[in-house]
PDB file of N, CA and C in Angstrom:
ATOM      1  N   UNK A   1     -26.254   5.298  10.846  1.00  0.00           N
ATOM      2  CA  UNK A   1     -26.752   4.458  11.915  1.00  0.00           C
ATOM      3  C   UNK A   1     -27.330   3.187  11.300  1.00  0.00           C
ATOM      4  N   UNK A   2     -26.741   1.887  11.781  1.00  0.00           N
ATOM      5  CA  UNK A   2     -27.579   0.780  10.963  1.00  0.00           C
ATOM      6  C   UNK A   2     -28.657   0.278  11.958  1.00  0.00           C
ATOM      7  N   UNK A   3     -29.686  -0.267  11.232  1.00  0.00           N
ATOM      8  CA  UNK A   3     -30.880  -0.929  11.548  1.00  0.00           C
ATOM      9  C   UNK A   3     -30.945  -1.557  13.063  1.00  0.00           C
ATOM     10  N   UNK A   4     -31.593  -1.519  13.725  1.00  0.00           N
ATOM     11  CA  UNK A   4     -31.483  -2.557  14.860  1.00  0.00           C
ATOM     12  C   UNK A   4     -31.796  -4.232  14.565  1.00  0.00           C
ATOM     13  N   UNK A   5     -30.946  -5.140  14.931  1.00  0.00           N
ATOM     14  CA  UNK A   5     -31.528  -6.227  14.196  1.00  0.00           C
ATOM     15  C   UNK A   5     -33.485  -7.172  14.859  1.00  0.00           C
ATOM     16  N   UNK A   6     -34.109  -5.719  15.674  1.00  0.00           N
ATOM     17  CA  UNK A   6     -35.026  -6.295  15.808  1.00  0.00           C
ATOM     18  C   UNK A   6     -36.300  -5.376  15.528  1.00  0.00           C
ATOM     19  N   UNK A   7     -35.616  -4.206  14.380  1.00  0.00           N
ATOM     20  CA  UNK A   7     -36.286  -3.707  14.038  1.00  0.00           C
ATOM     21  C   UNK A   7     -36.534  -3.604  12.329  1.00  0.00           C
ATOM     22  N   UNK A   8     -37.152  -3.811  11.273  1.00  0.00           N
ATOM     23  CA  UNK A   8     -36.906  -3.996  10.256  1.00  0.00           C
ATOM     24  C   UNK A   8     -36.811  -3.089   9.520  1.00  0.00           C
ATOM     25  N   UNK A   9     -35.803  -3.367   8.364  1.00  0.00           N
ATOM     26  CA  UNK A   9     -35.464  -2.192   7.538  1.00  0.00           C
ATOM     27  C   UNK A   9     -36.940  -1.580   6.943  1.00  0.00           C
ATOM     28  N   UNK A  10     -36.744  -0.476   6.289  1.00  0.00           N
ATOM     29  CA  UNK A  10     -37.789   0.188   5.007  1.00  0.00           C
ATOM     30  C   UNK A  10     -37.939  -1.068   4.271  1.00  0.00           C
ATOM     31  N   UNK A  11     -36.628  -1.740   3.363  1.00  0.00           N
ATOM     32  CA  UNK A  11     -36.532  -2.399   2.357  1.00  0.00           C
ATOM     33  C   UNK A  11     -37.502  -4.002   2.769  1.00  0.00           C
ATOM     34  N   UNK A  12     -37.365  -4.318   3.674  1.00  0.00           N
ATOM     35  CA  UNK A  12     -37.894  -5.456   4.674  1.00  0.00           C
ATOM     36  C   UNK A  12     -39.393  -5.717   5.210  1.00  0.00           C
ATOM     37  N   UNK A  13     -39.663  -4.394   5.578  1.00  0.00           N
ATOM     38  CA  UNK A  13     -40.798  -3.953   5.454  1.00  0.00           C
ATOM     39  C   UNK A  13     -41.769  -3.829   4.554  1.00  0.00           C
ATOM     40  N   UNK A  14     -41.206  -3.430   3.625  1.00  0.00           N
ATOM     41  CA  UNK A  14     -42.021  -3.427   2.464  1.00  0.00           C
ATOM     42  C   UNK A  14     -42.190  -4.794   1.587  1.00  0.00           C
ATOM     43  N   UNK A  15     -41.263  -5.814   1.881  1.00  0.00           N
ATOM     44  CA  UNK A  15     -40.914  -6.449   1.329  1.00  0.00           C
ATOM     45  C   UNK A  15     -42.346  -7.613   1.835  1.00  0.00           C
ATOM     46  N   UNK A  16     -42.690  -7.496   3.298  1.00  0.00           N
ATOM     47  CA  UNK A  16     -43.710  -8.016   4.054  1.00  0.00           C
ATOM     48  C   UNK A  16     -45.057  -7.312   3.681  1.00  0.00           C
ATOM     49  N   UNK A  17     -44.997  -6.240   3.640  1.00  0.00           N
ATOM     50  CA  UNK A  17     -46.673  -5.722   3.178  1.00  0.00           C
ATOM     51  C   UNK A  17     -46.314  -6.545   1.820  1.00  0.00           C
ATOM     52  N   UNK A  18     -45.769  -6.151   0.880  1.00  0.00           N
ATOM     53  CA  UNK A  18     -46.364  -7.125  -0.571  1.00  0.00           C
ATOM     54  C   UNK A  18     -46.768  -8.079  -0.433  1.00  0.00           C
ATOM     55  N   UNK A  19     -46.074  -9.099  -0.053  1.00  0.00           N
ATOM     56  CA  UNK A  19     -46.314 -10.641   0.356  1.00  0.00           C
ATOM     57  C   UNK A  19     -47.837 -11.001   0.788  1.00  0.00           C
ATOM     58  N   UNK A  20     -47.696  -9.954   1.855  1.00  0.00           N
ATOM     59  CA  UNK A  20     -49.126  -9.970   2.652  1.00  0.00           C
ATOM     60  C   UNK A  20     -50.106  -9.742   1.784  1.00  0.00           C
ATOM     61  N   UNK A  21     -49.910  -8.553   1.432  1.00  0.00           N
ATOM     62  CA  UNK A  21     -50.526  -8.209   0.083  1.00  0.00           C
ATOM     63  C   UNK A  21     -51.582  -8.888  -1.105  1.00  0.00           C
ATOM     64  N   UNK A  22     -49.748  -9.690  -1.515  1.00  0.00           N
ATOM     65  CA  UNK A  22     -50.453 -10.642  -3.073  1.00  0.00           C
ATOM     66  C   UNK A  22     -51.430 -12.007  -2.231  1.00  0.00           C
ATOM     67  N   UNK A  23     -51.325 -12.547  -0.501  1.00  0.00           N
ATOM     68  CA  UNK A  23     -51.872 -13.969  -0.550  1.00  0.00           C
ATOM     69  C   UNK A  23     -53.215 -12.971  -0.004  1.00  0.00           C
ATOM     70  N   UNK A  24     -53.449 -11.708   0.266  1.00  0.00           N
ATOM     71  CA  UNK A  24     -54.980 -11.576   0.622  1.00  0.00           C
ATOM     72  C   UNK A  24     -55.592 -10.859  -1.033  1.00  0.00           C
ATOM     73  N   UNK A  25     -55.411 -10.838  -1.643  1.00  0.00           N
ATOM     74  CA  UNK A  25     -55.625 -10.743  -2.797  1.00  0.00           C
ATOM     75  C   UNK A  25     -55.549 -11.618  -3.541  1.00  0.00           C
ATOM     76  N   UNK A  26     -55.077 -12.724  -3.649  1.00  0.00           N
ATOM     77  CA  UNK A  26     -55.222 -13.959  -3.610  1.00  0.00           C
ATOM     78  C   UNK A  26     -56.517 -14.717  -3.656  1.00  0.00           C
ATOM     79  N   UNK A  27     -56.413 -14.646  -1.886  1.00  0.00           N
ATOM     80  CA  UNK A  27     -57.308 -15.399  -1.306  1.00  0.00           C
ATOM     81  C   UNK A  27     -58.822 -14.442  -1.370  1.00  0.00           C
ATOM     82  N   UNK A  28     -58.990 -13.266  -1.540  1.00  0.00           N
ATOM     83  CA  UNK A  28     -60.345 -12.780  -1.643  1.00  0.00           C
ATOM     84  C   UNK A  28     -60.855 -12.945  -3.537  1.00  0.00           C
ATOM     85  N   UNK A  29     -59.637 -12.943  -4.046  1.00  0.00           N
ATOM     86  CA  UNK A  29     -60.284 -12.941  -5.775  1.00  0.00           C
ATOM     87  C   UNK A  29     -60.384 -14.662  -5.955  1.00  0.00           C
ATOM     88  N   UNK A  30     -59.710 -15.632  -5.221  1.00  0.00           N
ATOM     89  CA  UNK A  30     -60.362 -17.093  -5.142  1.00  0.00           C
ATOM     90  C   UNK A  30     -61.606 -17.058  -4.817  1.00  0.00           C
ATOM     91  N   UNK A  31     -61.637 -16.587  -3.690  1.00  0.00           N
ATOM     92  CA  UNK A  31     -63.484 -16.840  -2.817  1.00  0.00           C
ATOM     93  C   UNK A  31     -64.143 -16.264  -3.411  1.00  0.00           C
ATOM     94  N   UNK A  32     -64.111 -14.984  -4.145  1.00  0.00           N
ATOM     95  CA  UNK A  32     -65.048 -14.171  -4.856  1.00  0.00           C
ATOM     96  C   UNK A  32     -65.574 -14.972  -6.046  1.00  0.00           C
ATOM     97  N   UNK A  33     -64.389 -15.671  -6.833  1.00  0.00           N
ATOM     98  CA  UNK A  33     -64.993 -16.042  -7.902  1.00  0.00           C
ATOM     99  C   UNK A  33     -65.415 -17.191  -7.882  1.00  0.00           C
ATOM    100  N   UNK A  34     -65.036 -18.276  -6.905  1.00  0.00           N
ATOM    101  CA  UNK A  34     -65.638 -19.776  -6.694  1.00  0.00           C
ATOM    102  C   UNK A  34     -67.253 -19.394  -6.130  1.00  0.00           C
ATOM    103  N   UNK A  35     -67.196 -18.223  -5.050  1.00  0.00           N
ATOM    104  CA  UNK A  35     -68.433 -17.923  -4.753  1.00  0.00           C
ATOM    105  C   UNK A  35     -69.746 -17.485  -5.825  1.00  0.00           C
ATOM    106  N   UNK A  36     -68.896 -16.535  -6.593  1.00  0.00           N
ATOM    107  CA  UNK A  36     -69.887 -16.002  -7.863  1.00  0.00           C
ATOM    108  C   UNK A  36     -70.305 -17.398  -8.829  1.00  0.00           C
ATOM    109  N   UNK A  37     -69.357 -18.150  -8.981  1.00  0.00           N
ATOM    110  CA  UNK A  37     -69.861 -19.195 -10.113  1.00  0.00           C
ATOM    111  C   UNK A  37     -70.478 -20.399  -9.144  1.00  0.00           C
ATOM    112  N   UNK A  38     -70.431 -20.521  -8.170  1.00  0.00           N
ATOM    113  CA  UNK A  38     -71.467 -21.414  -7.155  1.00  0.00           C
ATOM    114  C   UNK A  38     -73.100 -20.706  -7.116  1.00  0.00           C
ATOM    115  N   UNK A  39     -72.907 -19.415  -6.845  1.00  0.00           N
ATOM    116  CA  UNK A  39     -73.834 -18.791  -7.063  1.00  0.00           C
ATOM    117  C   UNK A  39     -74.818 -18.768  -8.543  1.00  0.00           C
ATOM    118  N   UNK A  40     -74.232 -18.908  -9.514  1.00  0.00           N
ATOM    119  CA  UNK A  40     -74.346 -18.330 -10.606  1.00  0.00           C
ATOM    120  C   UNK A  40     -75.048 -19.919 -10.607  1.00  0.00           C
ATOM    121  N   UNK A  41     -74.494 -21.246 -10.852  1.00  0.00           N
ATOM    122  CA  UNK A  41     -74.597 -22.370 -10.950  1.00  0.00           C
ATOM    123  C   UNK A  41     -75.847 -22.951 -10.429  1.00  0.00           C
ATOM    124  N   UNK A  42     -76.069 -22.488  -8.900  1.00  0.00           N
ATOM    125  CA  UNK A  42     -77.083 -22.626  -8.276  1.00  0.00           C
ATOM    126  C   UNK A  42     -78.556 -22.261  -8.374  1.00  0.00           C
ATOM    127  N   UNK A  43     -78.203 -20.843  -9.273  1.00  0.00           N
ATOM    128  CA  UNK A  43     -79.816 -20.503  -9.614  1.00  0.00           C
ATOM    129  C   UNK A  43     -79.691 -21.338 -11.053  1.00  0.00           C
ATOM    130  N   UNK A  44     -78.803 -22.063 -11.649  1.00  0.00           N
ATOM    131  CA  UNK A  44     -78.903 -22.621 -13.056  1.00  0.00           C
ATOM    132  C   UNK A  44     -79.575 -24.218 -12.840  1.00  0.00           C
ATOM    133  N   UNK A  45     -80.386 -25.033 -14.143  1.00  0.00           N
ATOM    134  CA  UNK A  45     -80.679 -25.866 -13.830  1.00  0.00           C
ATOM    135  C   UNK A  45     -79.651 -27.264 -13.621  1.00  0.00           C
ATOM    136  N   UNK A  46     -80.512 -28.000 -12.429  1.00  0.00           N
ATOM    137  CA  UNK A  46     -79.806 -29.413 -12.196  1.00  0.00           C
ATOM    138  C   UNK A  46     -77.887 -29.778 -11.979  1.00  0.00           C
ATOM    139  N   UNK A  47     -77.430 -28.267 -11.878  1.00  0.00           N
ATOM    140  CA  UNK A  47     -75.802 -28.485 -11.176  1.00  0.00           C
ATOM    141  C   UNK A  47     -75.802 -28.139  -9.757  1.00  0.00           C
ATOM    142  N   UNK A  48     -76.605 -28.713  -8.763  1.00  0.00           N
ATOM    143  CA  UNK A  48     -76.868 -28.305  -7.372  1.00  0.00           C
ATOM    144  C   UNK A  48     -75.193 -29.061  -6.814  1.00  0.00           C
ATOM    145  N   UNK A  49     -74.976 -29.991  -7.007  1.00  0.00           N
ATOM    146  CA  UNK A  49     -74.082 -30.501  -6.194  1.00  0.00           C
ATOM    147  C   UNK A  49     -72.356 -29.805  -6.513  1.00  0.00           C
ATOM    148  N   UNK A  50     -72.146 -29.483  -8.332  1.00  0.00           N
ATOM    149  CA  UNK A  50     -71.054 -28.618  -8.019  1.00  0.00           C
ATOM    150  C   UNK A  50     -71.174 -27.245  -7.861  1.00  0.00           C
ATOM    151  N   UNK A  51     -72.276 -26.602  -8.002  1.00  0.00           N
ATOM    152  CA  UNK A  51     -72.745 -25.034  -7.288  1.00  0.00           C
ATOM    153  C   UNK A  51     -72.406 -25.314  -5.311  1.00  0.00           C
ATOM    154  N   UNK A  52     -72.873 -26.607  -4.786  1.00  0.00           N
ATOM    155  CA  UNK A  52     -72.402 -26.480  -3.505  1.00  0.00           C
ATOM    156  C   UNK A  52     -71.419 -26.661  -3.067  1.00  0.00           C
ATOM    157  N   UNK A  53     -70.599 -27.394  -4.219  1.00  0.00           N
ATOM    158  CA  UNK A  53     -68.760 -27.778  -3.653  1.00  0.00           C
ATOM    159  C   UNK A  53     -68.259 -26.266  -4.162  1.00  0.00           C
ATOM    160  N   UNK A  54     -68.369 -25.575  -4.824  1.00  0.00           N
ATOM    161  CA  UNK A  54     -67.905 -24.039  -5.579  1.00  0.00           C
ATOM    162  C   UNK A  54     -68.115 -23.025  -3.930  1.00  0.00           C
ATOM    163  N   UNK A  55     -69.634 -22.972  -3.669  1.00  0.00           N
ATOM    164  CA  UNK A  55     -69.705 -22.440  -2.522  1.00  0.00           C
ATOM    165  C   UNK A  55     -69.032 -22.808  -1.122  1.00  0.00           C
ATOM    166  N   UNK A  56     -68.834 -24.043  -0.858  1.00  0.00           N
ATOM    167  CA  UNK A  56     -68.316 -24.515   0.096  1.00  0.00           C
ATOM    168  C   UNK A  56     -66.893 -24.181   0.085  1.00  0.00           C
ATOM    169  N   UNK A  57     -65.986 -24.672  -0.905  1.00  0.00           N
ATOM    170  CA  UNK A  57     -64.647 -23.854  -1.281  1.00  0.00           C
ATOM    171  C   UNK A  57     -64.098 -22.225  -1.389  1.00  0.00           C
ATOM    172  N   UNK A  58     -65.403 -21.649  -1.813  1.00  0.00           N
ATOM    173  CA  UNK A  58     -65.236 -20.049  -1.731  1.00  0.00           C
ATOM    174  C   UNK A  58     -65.185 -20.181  -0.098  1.00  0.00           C
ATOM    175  N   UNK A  59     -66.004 -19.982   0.241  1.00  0.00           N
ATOM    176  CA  UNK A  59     -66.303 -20.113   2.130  1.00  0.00           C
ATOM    177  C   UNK A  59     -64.709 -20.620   2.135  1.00  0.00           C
ATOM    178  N   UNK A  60     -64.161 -21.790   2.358  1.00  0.00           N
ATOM    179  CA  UNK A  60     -63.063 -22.290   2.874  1.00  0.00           C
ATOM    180  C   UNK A  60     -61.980 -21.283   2.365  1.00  0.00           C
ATOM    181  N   UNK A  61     -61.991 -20.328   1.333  1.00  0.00           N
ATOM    182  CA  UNK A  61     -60.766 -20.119   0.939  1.00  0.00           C
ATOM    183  C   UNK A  61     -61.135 -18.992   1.042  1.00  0.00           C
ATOM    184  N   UNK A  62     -62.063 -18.530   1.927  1.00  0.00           N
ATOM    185  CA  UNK A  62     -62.219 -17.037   2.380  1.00  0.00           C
ATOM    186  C   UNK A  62     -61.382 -17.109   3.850  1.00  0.00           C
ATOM    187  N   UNK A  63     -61.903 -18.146   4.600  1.00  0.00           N
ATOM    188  CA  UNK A  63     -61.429 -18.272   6.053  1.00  0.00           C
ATOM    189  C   UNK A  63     -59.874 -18.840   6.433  1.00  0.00           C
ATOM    190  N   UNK A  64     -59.623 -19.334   5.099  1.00  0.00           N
ATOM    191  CA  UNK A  64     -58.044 -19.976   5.105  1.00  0.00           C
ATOM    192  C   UNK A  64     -57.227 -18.425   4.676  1.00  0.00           C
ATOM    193  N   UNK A  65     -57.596 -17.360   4.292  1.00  0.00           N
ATOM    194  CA  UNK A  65     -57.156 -16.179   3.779  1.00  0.00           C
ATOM    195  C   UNK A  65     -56.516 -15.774   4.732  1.00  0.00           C
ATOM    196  N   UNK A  66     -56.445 -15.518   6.118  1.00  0.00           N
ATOM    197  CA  UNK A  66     -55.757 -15.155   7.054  1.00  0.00           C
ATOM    198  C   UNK A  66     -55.375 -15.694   7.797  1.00  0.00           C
ATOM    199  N   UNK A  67     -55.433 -17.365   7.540  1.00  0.00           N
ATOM    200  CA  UNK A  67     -54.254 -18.064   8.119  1.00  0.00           C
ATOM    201  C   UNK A  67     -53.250 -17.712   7.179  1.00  0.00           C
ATOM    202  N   UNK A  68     -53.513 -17.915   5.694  1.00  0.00           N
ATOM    203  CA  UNK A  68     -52.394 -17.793   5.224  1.00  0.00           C
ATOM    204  C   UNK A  68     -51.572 -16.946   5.289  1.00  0.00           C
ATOM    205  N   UNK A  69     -51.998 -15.691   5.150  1.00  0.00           N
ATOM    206  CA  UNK A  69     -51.356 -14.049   6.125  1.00  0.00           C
ATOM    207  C   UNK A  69     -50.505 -14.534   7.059  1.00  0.00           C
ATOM    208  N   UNK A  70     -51.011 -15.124   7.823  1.00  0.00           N
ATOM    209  CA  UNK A  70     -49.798 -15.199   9.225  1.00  0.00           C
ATOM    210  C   UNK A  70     -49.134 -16.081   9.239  1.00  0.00           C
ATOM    211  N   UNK A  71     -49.065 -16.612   7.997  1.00  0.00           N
ATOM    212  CA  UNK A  71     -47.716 -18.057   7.975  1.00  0.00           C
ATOM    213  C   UNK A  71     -47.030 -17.296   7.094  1.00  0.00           C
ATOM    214  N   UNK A  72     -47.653 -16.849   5.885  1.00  0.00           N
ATOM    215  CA  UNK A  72     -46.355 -15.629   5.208  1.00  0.00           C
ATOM    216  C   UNK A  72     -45.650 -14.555   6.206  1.00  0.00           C
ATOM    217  N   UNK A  73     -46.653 -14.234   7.545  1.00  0.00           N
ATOM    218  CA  UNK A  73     -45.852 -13.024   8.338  1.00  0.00           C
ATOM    219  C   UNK A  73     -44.686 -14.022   8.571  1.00  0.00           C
ATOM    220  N   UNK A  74     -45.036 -14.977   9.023  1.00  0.00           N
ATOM    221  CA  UNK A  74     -43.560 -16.461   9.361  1.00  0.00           C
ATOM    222  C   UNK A  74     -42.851 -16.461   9.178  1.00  0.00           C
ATOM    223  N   UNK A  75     -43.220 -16.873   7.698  1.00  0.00           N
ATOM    224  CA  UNK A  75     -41.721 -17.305   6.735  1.00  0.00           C
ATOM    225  C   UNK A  75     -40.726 -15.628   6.429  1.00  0.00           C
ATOM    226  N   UNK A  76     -41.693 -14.375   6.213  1.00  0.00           N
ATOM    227  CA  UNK A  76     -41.008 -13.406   6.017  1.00  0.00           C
ATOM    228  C   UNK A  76     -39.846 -12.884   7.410  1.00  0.00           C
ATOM    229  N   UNK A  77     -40.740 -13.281   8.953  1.00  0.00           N
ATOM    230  CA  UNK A  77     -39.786 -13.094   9.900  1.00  0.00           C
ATOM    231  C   UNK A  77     -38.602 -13.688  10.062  1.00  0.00           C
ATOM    232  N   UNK A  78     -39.071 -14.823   9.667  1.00  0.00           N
ATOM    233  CA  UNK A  78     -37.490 -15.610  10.051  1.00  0.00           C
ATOM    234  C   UNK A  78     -36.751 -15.634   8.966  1.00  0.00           C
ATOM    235  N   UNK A  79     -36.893 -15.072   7.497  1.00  0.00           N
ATOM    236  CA  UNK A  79     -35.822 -14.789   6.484  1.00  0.00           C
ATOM    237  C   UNK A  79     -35.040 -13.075   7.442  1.00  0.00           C
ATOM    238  N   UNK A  80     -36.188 -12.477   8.162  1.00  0.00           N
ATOM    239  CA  UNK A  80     -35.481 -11.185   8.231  1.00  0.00           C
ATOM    240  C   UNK A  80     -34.726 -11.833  10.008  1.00  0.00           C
ATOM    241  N   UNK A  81     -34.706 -13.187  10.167  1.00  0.00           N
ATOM    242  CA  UNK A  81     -34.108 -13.085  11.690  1.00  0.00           C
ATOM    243  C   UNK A  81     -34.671 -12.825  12.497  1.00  0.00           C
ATOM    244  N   UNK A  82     -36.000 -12.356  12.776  1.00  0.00           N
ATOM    245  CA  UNK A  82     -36.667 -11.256  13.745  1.00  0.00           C
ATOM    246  C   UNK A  82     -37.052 -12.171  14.724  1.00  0.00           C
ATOM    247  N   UNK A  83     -36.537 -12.995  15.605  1.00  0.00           N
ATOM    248  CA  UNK A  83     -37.144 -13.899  16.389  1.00  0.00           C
ATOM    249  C   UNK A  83     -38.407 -13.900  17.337  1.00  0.00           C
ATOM    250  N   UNK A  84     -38.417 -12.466  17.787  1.00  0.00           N
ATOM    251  CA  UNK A  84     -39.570 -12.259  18.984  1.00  0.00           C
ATOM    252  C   UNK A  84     -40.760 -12.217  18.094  1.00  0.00           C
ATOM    253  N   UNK A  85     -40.581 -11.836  16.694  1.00  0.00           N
ATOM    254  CA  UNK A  85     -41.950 -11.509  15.701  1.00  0.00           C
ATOM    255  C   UNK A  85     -42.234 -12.899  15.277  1.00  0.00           C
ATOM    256  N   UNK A  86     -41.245 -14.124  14.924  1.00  0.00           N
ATOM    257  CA  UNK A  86     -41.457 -14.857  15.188  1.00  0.00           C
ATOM    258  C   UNK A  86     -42.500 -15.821  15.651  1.00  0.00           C
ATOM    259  N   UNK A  87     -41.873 -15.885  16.670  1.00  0.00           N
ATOM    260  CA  UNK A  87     -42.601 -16.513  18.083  1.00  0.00           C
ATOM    261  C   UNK A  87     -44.114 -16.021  18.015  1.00  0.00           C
ATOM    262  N   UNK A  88     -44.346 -14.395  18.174  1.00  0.00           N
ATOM    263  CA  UNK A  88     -45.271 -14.201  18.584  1.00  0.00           C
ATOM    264  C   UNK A  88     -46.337 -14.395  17.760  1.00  0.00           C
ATOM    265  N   UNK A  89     -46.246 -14.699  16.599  1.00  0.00           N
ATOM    266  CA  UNK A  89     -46.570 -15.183  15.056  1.00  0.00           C
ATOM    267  C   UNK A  89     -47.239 -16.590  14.824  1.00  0.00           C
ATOM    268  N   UNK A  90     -46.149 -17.116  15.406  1.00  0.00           N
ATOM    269  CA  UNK A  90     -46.204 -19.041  15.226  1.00  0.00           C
ATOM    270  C   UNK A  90     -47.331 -19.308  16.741  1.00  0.00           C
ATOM    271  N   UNK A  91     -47.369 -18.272  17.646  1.00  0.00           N
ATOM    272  CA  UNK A  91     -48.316 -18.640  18.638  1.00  0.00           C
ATOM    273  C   UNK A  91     -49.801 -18.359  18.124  1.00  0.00           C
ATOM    274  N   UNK A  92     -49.808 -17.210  17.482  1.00  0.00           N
ATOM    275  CA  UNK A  92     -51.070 -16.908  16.775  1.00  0.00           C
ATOM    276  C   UNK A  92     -51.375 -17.491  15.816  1.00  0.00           C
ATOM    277  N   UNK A  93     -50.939 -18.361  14.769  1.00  0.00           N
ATOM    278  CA  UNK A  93     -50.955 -19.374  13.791  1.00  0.00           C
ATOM    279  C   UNK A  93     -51.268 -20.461  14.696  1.00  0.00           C
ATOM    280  N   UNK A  94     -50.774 -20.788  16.144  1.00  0.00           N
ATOM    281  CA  UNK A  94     -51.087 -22.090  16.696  1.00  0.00           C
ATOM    282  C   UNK A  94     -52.603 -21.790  17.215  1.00  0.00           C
ATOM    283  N   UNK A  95     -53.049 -20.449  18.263  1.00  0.00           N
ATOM    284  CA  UNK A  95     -54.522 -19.717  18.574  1.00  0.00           C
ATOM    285  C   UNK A  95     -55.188 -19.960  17.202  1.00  0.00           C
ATOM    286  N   UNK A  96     -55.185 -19.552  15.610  1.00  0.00           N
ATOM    287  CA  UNK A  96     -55.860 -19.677  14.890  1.00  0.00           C
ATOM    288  C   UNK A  96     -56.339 -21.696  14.272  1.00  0.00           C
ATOM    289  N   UNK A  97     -55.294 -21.955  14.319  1.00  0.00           N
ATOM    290  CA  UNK A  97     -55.664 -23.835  14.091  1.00  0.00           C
ATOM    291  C   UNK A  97     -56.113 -24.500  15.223  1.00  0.00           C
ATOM    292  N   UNK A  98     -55.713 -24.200  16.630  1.00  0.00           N
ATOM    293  CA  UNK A  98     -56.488 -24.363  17.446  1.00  0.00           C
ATOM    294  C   UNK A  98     -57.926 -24.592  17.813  1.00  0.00           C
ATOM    295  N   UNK A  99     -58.608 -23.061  17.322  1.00  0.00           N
ATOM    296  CA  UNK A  99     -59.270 -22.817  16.836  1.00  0.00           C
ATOM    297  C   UNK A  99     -60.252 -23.527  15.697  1.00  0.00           C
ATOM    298  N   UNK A 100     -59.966 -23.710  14.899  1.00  0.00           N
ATOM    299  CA  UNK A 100     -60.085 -24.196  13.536  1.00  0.00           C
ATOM    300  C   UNK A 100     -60.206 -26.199  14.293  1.00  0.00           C
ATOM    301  N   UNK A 101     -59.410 -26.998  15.237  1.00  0.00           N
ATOM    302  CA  UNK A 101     -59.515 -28.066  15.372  1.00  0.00           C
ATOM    303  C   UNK A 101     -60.692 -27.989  16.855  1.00  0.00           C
ATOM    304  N   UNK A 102     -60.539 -27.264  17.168  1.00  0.00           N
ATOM    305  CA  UNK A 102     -61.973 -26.974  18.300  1.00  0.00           C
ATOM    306  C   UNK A 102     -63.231 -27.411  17.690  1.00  0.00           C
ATOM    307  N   UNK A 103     -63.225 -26.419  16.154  1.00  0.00           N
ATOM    308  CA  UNK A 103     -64.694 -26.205  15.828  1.00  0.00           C
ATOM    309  C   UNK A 103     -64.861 -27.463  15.387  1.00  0.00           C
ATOM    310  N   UNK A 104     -64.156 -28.312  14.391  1.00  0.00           N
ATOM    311  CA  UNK A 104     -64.114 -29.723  14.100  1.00  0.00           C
ATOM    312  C   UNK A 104     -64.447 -30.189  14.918  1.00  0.00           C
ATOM    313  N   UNK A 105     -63.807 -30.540  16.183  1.00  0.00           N
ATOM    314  CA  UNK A 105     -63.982 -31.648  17.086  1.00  0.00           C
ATOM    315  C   UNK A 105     -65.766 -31.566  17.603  1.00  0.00           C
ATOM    316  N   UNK A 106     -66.063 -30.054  18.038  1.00  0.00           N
ATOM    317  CA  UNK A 106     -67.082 -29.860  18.876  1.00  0.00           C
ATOM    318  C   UNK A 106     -68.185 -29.893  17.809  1.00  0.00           C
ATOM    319  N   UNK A 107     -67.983 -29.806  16.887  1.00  0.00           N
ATOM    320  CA  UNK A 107     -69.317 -29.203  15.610  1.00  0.00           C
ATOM    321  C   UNK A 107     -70.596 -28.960  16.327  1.00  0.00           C
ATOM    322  N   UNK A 108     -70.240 -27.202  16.926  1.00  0.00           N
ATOM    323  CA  UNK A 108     -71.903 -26.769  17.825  1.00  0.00           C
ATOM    324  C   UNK A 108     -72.225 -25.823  16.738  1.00  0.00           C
ATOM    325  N   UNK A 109     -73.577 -26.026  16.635  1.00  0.00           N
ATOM    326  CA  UNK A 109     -74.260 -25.296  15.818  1.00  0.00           C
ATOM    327  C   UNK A 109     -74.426 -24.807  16.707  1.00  0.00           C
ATOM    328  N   UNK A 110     -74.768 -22.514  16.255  1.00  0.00           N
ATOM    329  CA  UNK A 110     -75.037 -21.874  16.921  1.00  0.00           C
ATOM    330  C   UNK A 110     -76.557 -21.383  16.707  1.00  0.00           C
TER     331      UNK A 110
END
């Protein structure tokens, strides 16, 4: 019996958890360690300003971690064809920057 083409193989599948995989592993051993040496920097004397660009970048490349997830789910759907996964993908990538240009525009402190 072959595959349905809107269902993905084993081989395909797996092929998407890795991916997913290596950019959140990635993206948490970036933030971890820009965070630790911002940290580290900050209790050290007179490097306040690159201890706060280190921290500010960990932060950013903690929260960019799962955009990036769902633009790799992207690119992996449409190598496998999967159009409806697709779509429903590139709408949630559009909900997440959305998002992301909201908070810019409005800058409410909570």
């Amino acid at each position: 019996m072959s595959p349905s083409p809107h269902h993905p193989t084993e081989r395909e599948a797996f092929r998407l958890e890795v991916a997913i995989g290596i950019v959140l592993r990635a993206g948490v051993m970036l933030s971890s360690a820009c965070l630790a040496l911002g940290l580290v920097l900050s209790f050290s004397s007179g490097t306040a300003s690159a201890a706060g660009l280190l921290l500010n970048v960990g932060i950013v490349a903690l929260l960019a971690t799962p955009v990036a997830r769902v633009f790799v789910s992207i690119v992996e759907y449409v190598k496998e064809r999967d159009w409806r996964f697709t779509t429903l993908t590139l709408i949630v990538l559009v909900e997440l920057l959305a998002s992301v240009v909201a908070a810019l525009i409005f800058e409410r402190k909570i």
